[in-house]
C-alpha atoms as a PDB file:
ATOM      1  CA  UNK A   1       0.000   0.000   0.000  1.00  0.00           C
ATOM      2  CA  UNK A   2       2.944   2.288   0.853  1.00  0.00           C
ATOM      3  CA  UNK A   3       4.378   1.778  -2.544  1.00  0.00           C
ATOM      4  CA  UNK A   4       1.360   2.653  -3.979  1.00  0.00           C
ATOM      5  CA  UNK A   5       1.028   5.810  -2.360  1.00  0.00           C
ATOM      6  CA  UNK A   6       4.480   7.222  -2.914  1.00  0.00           C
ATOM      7  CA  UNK A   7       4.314   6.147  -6.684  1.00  0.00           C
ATOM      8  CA  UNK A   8       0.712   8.068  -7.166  1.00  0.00           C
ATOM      9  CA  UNK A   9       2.407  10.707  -5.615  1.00  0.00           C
ATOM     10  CA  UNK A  10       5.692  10.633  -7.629  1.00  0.00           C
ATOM     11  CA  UNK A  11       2.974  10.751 -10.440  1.00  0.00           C
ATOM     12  CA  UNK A  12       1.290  13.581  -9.300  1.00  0.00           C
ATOM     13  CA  UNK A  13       4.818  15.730  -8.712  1.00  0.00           C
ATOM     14  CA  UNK A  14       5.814  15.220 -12.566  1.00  0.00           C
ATOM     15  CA  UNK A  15       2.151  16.178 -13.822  1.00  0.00           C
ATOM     16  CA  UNK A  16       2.512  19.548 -11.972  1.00  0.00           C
ATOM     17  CA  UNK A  17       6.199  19.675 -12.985  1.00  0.00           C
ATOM     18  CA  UNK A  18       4.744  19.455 -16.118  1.00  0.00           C
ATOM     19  CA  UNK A  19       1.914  22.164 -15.629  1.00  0.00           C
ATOM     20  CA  UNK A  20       4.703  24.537 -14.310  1.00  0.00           C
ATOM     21  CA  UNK A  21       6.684  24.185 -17.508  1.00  0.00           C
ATOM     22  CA  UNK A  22       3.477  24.185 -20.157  1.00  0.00           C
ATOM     23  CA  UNK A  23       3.965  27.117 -22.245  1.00  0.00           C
ATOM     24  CA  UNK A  24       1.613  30.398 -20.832  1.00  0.00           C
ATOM     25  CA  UNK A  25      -1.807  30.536 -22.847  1.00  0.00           C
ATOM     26  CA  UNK A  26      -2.053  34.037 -25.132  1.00  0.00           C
ATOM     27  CA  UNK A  27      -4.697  35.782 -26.789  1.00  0.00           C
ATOM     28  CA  UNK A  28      -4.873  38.586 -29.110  1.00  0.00           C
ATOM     29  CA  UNK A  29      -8.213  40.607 -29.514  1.00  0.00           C
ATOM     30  CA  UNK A  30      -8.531  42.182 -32.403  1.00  0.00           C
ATOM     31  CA  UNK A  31     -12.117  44.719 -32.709  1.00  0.00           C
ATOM     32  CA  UNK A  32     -12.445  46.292 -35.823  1.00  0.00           C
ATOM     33  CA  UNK A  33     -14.787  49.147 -36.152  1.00  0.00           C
ATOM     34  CA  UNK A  34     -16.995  48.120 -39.632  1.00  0.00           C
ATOM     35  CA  UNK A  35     -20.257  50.052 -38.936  1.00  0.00           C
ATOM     36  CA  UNK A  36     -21.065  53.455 -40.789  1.00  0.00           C
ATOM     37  CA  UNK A  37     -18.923  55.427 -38.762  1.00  0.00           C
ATOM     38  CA  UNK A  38     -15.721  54.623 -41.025  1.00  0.00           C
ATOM     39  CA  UNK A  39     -15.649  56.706 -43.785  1.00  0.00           C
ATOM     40  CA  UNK A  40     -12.367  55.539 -44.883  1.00  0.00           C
ATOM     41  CA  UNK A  41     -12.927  52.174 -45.418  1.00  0.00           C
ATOM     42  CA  UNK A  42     -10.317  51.430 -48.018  1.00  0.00           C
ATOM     43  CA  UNK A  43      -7.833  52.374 -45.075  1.00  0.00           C
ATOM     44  CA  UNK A  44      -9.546  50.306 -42.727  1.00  0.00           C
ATOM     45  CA  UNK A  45      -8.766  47.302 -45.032  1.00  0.00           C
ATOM     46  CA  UNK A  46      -5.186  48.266 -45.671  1.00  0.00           C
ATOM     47  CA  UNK A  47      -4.603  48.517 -41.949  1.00  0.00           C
ATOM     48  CA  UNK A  48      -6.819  45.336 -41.484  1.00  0.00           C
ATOM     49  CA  UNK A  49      -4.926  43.942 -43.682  1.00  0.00           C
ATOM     50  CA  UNK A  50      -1.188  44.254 -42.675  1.00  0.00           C
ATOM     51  CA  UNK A  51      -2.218  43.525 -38.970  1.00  0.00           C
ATOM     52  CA  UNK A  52      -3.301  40.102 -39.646  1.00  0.00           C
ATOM     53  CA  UNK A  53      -0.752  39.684 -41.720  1.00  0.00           C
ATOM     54  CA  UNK A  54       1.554  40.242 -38.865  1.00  0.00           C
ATOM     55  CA  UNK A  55      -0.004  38.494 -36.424  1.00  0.00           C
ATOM     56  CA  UNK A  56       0.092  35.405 -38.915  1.00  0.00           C
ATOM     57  CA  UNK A  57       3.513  35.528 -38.003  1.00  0.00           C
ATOM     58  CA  UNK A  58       3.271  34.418 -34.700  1.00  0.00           C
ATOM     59  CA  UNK A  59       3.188  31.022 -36.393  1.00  0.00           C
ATOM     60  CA  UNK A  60       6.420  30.650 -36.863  1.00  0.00           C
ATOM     61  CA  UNK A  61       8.126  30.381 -33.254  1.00  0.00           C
ATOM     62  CA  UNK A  62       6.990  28.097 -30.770  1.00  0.00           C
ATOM     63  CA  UNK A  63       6.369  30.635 -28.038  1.00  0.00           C
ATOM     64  CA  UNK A  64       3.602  32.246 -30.295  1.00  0.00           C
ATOM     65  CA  UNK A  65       2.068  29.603 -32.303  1.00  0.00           C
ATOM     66  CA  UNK A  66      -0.311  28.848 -30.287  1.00  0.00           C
ATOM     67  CA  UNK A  67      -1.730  31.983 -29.487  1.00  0.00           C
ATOM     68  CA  UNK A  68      -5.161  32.574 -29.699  1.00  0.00           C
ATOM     69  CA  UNK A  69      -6.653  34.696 -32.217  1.00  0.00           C
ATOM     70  CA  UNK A  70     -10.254  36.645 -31.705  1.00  0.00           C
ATOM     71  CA  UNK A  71     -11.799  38.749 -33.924  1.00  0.00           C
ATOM     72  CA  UNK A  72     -15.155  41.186 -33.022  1.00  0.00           C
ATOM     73  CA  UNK A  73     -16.658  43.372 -35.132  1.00  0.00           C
ATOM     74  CA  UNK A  74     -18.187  46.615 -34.160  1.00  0.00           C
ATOM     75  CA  UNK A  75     -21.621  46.114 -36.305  1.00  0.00           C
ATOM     76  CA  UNK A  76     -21.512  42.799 -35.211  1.00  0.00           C
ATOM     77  CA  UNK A  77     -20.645  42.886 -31.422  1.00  0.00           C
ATOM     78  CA  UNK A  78     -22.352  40.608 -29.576  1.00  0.00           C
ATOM     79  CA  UNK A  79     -20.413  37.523 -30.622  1.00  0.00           C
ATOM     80  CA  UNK A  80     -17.046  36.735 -31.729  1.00  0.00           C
ATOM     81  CA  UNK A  81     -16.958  37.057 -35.496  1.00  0.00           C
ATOM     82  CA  UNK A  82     -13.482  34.180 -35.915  1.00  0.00           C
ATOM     83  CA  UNK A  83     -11.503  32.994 -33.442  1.00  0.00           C
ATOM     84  CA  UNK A  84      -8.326  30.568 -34.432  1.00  0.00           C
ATOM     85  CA  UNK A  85      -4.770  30.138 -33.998  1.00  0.00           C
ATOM     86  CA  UNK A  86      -2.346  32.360 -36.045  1.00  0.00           C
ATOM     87  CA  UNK A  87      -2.107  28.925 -37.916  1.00  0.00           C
ATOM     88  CA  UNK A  88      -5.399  28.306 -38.946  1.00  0.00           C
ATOM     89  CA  UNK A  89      -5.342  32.510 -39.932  1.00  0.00           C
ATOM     90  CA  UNK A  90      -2.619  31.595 -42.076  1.00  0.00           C
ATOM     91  CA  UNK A  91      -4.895  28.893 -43.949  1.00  0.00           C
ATOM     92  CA  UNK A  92      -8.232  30.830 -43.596  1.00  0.00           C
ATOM     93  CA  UNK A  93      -6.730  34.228 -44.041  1.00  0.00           C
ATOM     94  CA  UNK A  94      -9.261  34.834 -47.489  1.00  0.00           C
ATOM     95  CA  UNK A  95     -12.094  33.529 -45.606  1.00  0.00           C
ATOM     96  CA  UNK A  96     -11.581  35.638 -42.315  1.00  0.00           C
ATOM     97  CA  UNK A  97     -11.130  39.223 -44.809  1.00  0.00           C
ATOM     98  CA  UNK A  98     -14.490  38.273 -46.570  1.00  0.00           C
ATOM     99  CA  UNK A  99     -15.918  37.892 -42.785  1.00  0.00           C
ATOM    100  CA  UNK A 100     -15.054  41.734 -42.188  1.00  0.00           C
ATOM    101  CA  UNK A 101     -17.577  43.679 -44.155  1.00  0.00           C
ATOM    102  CA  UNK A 102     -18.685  47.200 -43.688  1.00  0.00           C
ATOM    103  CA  UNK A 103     -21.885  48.141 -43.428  1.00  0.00           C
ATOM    104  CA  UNK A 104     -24.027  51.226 -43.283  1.00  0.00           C
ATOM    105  CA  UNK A 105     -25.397  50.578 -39.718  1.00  0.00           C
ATOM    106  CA  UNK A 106     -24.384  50.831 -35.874  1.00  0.00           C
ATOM    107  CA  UNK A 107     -20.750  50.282 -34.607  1.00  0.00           C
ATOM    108  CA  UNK A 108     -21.484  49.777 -31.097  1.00  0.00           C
ATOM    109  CA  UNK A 109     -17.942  50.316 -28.855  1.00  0.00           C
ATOM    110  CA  UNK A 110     -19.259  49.274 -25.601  1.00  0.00           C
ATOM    111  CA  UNK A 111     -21.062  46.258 -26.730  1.00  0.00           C
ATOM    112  CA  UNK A 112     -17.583  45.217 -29.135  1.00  0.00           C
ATOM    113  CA  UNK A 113     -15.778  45.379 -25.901  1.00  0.00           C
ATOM    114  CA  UNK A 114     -18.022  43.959 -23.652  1.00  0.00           C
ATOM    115  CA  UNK A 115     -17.441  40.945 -25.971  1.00  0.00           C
ATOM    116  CA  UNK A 116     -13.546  41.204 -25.314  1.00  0.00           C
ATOM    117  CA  UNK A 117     -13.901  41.181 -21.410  1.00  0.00           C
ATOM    118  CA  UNK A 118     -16.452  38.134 -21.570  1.00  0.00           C
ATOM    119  CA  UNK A 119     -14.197  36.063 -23.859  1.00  0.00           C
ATOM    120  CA  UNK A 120     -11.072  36.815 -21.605  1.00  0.00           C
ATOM    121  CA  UNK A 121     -13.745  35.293 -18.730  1.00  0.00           C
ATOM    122  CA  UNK A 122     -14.838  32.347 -20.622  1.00  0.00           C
ATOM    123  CA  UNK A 123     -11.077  31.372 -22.221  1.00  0.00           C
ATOM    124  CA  UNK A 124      -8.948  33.031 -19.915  1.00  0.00           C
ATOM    125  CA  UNK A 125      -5.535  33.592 -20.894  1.00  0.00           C
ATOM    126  CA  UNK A 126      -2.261  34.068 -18.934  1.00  0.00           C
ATOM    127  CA  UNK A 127      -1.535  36.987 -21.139  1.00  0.00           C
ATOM    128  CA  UNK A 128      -3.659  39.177 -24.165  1.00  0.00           C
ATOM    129  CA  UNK A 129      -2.720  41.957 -26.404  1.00  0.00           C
ATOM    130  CA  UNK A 130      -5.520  44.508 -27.399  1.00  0.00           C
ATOM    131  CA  UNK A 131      -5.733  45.630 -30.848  1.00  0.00           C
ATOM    132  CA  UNK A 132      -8.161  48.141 -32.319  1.00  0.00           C
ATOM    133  CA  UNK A 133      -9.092  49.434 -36.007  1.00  0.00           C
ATOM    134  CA  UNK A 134     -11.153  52.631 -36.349  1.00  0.00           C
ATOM    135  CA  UNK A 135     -11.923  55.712 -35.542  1.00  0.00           C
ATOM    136  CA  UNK A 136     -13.337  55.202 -31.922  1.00  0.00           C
ATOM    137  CA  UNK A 137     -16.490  56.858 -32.428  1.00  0.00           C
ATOM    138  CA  UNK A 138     -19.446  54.971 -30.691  1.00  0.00           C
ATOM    139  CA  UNK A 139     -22.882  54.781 -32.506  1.00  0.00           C
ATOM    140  CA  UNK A 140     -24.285  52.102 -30.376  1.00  0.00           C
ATOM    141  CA  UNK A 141     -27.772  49.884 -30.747  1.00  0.00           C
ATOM    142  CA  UNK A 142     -30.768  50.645 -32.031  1.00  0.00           C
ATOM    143  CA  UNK A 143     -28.929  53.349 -33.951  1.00  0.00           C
ATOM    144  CA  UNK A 144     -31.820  54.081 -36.074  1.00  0.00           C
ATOM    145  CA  UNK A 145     -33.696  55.604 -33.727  1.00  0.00           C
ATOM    146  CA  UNK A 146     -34.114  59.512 -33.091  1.00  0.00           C
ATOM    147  CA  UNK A 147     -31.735  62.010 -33.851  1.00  0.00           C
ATOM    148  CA  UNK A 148     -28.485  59.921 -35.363  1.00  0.00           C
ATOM    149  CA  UNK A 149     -26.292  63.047 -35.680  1.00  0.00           C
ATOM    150  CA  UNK A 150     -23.005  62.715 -33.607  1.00  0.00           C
ATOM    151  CA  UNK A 151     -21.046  65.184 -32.974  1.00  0.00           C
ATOM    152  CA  UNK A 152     -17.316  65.294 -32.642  1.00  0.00           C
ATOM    153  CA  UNK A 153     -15.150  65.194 -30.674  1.00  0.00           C
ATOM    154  CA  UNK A 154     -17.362  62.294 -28.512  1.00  0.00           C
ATOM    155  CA  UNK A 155     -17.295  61.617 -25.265  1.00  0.00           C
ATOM    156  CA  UNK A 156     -15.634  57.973 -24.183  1.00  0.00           C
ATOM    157  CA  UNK A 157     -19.238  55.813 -23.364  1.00  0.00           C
ATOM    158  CA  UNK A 158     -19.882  55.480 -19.888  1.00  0.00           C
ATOM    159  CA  UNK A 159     -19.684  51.869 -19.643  1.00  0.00           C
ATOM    160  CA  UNK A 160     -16.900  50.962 -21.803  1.00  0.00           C
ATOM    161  CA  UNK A 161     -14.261  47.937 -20.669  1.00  0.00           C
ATOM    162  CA  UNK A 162     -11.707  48.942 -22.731  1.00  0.00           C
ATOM    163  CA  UNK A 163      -9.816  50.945 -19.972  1.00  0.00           C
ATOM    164  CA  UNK A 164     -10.488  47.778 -17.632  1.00  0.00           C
ATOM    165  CA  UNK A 165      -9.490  45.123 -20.451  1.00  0.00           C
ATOM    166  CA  UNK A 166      -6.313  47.327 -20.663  1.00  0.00           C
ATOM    167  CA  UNK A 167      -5.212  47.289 -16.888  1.00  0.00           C
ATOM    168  CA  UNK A 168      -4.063  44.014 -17.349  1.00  0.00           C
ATOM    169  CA  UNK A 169      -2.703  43.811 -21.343  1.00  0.00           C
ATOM    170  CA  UNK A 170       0.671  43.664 -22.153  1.00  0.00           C
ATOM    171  CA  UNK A 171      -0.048  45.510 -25.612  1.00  0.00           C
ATOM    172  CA  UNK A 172      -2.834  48.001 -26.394  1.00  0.00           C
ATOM    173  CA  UNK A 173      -2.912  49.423 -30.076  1.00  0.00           C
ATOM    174  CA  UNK A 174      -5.193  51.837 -30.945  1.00  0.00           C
ATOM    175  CA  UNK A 175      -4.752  52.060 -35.044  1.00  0.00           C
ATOM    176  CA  UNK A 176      -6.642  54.614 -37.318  1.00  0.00           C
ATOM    177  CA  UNK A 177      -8.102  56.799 -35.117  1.00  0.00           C
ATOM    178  CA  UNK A 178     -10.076  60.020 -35.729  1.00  0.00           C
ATOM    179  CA  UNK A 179      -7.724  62.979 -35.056  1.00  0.00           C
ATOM    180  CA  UNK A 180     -10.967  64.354 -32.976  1.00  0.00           C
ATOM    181  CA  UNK A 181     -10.775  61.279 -31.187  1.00  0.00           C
ATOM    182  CA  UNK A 182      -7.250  60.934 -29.748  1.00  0.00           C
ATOM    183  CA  UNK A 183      -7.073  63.136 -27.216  1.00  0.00           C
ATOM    184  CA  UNK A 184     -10.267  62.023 -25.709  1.00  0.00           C
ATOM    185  CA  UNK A 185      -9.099  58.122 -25.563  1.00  0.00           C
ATOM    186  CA  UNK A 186      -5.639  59.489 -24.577  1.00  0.00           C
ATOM    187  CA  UNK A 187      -7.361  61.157 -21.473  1.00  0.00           C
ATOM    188  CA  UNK A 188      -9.403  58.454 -21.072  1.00  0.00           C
ATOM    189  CA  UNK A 189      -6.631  55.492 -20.905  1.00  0.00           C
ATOM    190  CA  UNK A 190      -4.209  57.755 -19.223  1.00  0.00           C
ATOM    191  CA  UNK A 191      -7.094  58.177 -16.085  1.00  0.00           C
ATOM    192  CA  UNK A 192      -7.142  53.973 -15.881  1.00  0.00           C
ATOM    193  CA  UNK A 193      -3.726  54.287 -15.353  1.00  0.00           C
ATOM    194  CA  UNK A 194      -2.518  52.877 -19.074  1.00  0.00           C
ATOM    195  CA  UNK A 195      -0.018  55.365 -19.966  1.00  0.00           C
ATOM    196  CA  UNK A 196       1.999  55.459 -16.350  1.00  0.00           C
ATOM    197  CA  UNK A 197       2.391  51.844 -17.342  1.00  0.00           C
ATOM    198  CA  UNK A 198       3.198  52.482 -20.451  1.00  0.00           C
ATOM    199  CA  UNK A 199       5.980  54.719 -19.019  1.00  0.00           C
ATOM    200  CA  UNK A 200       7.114  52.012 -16.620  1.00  0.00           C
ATOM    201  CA  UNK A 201       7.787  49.560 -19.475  1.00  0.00           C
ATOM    202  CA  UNK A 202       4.908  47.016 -18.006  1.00  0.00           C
ATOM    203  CA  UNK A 203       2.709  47.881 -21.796  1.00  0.00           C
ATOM    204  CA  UNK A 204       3.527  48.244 -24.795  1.00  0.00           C
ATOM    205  CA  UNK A 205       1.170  50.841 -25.765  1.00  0.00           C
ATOM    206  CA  UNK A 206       0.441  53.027 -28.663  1.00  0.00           C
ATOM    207  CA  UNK A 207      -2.418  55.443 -30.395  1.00  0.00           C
ATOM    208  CA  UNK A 208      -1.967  56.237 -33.486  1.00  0.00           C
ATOM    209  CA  UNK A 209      -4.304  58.529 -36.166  1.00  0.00           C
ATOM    210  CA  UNK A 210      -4.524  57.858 -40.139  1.00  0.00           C
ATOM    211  CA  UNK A 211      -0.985  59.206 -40.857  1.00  0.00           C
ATOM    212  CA  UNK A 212       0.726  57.076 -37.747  1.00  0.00           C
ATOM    213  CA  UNK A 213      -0.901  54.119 -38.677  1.00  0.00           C
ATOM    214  CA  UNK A 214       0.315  54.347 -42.758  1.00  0.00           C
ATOM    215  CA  UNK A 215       3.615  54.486 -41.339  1.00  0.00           C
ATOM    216  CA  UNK A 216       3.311  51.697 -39.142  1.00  0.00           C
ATOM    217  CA  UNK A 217       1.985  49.413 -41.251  1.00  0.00           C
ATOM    218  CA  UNK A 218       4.336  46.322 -41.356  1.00  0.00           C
ATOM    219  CA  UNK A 219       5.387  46.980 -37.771  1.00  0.00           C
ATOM    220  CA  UNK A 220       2.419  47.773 -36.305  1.00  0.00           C
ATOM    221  CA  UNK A 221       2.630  44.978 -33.536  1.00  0.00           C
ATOM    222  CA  UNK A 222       6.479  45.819 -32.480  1.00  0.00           C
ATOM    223  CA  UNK A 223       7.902  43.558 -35.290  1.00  0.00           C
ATOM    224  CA  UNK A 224       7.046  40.463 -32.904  1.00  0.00           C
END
């Protein structure tokens, strides 16, 4: 009986030896802002465009290939629109462009990021990099209701989680945003505490408008 018990226990030391040495799970969240509020959507899918192509990359060493990939759509928010490893991106790359359409209708920030938050709950990850496309202007559900004018710049909505999503990322990218927009989401991440960690080296964090993000393209995730 003894030599059962110390060899069920020798078994149970290498399985958490094991655990302890099992490579961290990572995510990347990617929300792309597709709803009527994009105006230049030719630059959306250029920027669209080189970021997966970059995070594709992360095939290719063994620390990274099996990150997960998630993809949410601002007209579409309330589910995640592809979710894969940088892999199966690679293979389904055509497939997952035609998935990102823009349309003519809401683009609904909070809900888009509410998605985020509940997908980190349901697959949590040991690490997750946030990635957005668009202008950050919030036309949220039912949009065609009452007076649709918005007016610019636009206050950050009330009960967004992207400030709380990016307390605990280790990369926030804010790509293609309106230059009426910056400053407010600058204020806005700088008040959850975002850029002092930025400036402490614990993020890797950038906003960038139209012209930034041109320049970045190619190296838009830190050449990772």
């Amino acid at each position: 009986m003894k030599t059962i018990i110390q060899f069920m226990a020798a078994c149970y030391m290498i399985l958490a030896a094991s655990a302890a040495q099992a490579d961290p799970q990572s995510a990347v969240f990617l929300v792309i802002e597709n709803g009527g509020v994009v105006t230049d959507r030719e630059a959306a899918k250029v920027t669209t465009d080189f970021v997966l192509g970059e995070i594709v990359k992360l095939r290719r060493r063994r620390a990274t290939r099996d990150t997960q990939i998630h993809i949410v759509l601002t007209a579409n928010p309330t589910e995640v629109t592809w979710s894969g490893t940088a892999q199966q991106l690679f293979e389904q790359g055509q497939t997952v462009m035609d998935m990102i359409e823009f349309k003519d209708t809401c683009s609904d920030l909070s809900l888009a990021w509410g998605q985020v938050k509940l997908t980190t709950r349901i697959t949590m990850p040991d690490d997750y990099q946030l990635v957005a496309i668009g202008p950050m202007i919030h036309a949220g559900f039912p949009c065609d209701q009452g007076d649709t004018t918005i007016s610019l710049p636009q206050d950050v909505p009330n009960n967004l989680m992207l400030g709380e999503m990016a307390s605990a990322a280790s990369v926030v990218r804010l790509l293609n945003v309106h230059a009426d927009q910056d400053e407010v989401y600058l204020d806005y991440l700088r008040d959850v505490g975002l850029v002092e960690r930025a400036r402490n080296g614990e993020v890797d964090f950038d906003l960038m408008d139209a012209a930034r993000t041109r320049a970045a393209h190619g190296n838009i995730m830190g050449g990772q």
